[in-house]
C-alpha atoms as a PDB file:
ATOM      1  CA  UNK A   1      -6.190  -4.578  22.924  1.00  0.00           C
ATOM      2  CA  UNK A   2      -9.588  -5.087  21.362  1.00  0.00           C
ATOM      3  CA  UNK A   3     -11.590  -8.369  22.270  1.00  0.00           C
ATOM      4  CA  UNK A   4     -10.862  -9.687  18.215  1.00  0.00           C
ATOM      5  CA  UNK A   5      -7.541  -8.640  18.672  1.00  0.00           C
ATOM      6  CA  UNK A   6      -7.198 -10.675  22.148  1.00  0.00           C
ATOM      7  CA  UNK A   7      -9.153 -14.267  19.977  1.00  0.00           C
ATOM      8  CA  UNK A   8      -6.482 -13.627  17.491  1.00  0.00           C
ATOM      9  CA  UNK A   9      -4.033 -14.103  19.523  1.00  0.00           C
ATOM     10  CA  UNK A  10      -5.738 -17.077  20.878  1.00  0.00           C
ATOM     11  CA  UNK A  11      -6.226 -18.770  17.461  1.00  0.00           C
ATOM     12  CA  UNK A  12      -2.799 -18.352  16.720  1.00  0.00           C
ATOM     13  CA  UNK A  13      -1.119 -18.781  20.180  1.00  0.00           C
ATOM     14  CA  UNK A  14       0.710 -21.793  19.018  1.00  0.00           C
ATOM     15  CA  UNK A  15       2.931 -20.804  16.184  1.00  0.00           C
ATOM     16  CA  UNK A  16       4.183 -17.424  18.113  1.00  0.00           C
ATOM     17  CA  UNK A  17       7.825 -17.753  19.478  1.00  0.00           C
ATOM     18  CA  UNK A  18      10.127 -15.680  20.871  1.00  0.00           C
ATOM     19  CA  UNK A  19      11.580 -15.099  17.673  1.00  0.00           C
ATOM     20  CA  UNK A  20       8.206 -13.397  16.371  1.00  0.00           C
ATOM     21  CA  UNK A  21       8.001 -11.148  19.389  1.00  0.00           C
ATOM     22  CA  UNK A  22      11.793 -10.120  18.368  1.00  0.00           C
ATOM     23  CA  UNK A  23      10.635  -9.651  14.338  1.00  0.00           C
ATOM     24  CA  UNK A  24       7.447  -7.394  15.688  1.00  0.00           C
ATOM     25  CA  UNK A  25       9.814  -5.301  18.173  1.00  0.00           C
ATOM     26  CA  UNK A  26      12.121  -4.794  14.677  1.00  0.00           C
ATOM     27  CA  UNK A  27       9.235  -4.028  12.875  1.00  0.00           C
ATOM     28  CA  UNK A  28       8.380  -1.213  14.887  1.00  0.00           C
ATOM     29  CA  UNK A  29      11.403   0.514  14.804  1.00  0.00           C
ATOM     30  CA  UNK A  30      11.334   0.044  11.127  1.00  0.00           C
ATOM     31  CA  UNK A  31       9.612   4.116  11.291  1.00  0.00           C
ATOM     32  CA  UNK A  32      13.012   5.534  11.336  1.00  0.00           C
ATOM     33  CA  UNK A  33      14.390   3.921   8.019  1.00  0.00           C
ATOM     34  CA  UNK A  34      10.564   5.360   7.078  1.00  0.00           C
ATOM     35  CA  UNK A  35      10.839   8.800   8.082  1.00  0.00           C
ATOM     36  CA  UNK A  36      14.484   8.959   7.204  1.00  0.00           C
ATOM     37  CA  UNK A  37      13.183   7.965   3.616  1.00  0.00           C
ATOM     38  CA  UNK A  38      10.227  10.886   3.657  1.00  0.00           C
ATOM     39  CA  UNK A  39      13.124  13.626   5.010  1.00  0.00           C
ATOM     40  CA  UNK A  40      15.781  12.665   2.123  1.00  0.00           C
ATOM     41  CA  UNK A  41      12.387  12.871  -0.586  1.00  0.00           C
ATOM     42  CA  UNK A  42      11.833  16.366   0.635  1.00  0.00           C
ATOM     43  CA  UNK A  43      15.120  17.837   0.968  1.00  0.00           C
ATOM     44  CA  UNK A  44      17.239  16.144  -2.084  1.00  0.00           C
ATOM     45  CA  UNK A  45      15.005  16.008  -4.490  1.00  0.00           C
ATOM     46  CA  UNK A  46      14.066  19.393  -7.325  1.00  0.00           C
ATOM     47  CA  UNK A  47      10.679  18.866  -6.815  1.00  0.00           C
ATOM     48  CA  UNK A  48       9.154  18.852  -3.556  1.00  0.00           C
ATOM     49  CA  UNK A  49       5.975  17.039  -2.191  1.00  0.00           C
ATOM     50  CA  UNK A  50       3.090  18.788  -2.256  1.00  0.00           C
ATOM     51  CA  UNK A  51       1.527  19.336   1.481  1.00  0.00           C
ATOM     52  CA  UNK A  52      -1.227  16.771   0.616  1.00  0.00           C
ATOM     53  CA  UNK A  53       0.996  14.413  -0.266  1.00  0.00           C
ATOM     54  CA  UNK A  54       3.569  14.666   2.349  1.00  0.00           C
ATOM     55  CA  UNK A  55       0.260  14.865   4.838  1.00  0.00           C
ATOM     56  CA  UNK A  56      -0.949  11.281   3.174  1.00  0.00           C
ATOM     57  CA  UNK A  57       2.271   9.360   3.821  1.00  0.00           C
ATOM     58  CA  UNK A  58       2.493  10.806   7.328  1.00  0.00           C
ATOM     59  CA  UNK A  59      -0.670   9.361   7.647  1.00  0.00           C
ATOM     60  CA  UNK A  60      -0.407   6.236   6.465  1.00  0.00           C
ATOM     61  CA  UNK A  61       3.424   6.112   8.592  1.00  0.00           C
ATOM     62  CA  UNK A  62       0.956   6.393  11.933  1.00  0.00           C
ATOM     63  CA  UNK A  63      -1.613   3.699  10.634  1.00  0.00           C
ATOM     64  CA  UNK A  64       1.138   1.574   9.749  1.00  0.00           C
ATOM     65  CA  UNK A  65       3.013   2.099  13.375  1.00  0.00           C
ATOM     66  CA  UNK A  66      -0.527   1.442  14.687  1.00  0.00           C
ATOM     67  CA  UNK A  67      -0.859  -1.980  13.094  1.00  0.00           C
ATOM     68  CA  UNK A  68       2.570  -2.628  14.294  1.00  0.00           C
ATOM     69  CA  UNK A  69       2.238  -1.933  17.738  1.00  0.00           C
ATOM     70  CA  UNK A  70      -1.211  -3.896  18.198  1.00  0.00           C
ATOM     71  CA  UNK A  71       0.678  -6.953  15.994  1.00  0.00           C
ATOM     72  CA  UNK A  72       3.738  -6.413  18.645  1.00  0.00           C
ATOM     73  CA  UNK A  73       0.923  -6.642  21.596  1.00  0.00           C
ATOM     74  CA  UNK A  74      -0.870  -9.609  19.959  1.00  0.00           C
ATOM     75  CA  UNK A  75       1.931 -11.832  20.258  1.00  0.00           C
ATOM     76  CA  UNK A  76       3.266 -10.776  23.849  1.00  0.00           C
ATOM     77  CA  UNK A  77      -0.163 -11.554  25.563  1.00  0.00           C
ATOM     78  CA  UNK A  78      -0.114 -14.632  23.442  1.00  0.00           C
ATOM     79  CA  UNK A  79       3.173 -15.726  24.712  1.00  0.00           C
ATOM     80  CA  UNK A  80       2.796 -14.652  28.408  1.00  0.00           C
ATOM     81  CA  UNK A  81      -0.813 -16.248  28.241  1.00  0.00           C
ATOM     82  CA  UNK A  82       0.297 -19.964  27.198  1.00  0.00           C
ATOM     83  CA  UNK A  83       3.875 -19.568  28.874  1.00  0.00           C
ATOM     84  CA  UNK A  84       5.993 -19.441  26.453  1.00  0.00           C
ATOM     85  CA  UNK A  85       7.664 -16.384  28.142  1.00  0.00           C
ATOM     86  CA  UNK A  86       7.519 -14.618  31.166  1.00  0.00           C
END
């Protein structure tokens, strides 16, 4: 975790709960509804995405699973850090 990553989750130690560390867990796992969507675009539809395009939203499916991760990490070293879980 970067160092602005680790005063974020400072700043906003206090609203965290458990509850958000079991949303961001969800979250994550919210790339097989996502890739399950991509698959059914390319193989029941006539016209099929071009290999730029199907690049660009595998792209932005790892940026997004990026974010989600460091958001999922961001809350548990907020949580373990003021006790709220251990």
């Amino acid at each position: 975790m970067t160092q602005q990553m680790t005063q974020q989750a400072e700043q906003h130690a206090g609203p965290y709960t458990r509850f958000d560390l079991e949303d961001a867990i969800s979250n994550l796992q919210n790339i097989e509804t996502d890739l399950q969507t991509v698959l059914e675009r390319i193989m029941d539809h006539d016209v099929r995405p071009t290999d730029d395009e199907l690049s660009n939203v595998l792209i932005g499916l790892i940026e997004m699973t990026k974010f989600r991760g460091e958001k999922l990490s961001m809350i548990f070293e907020s949580l373990v850090k003021y006790r709220k879980i251990l």
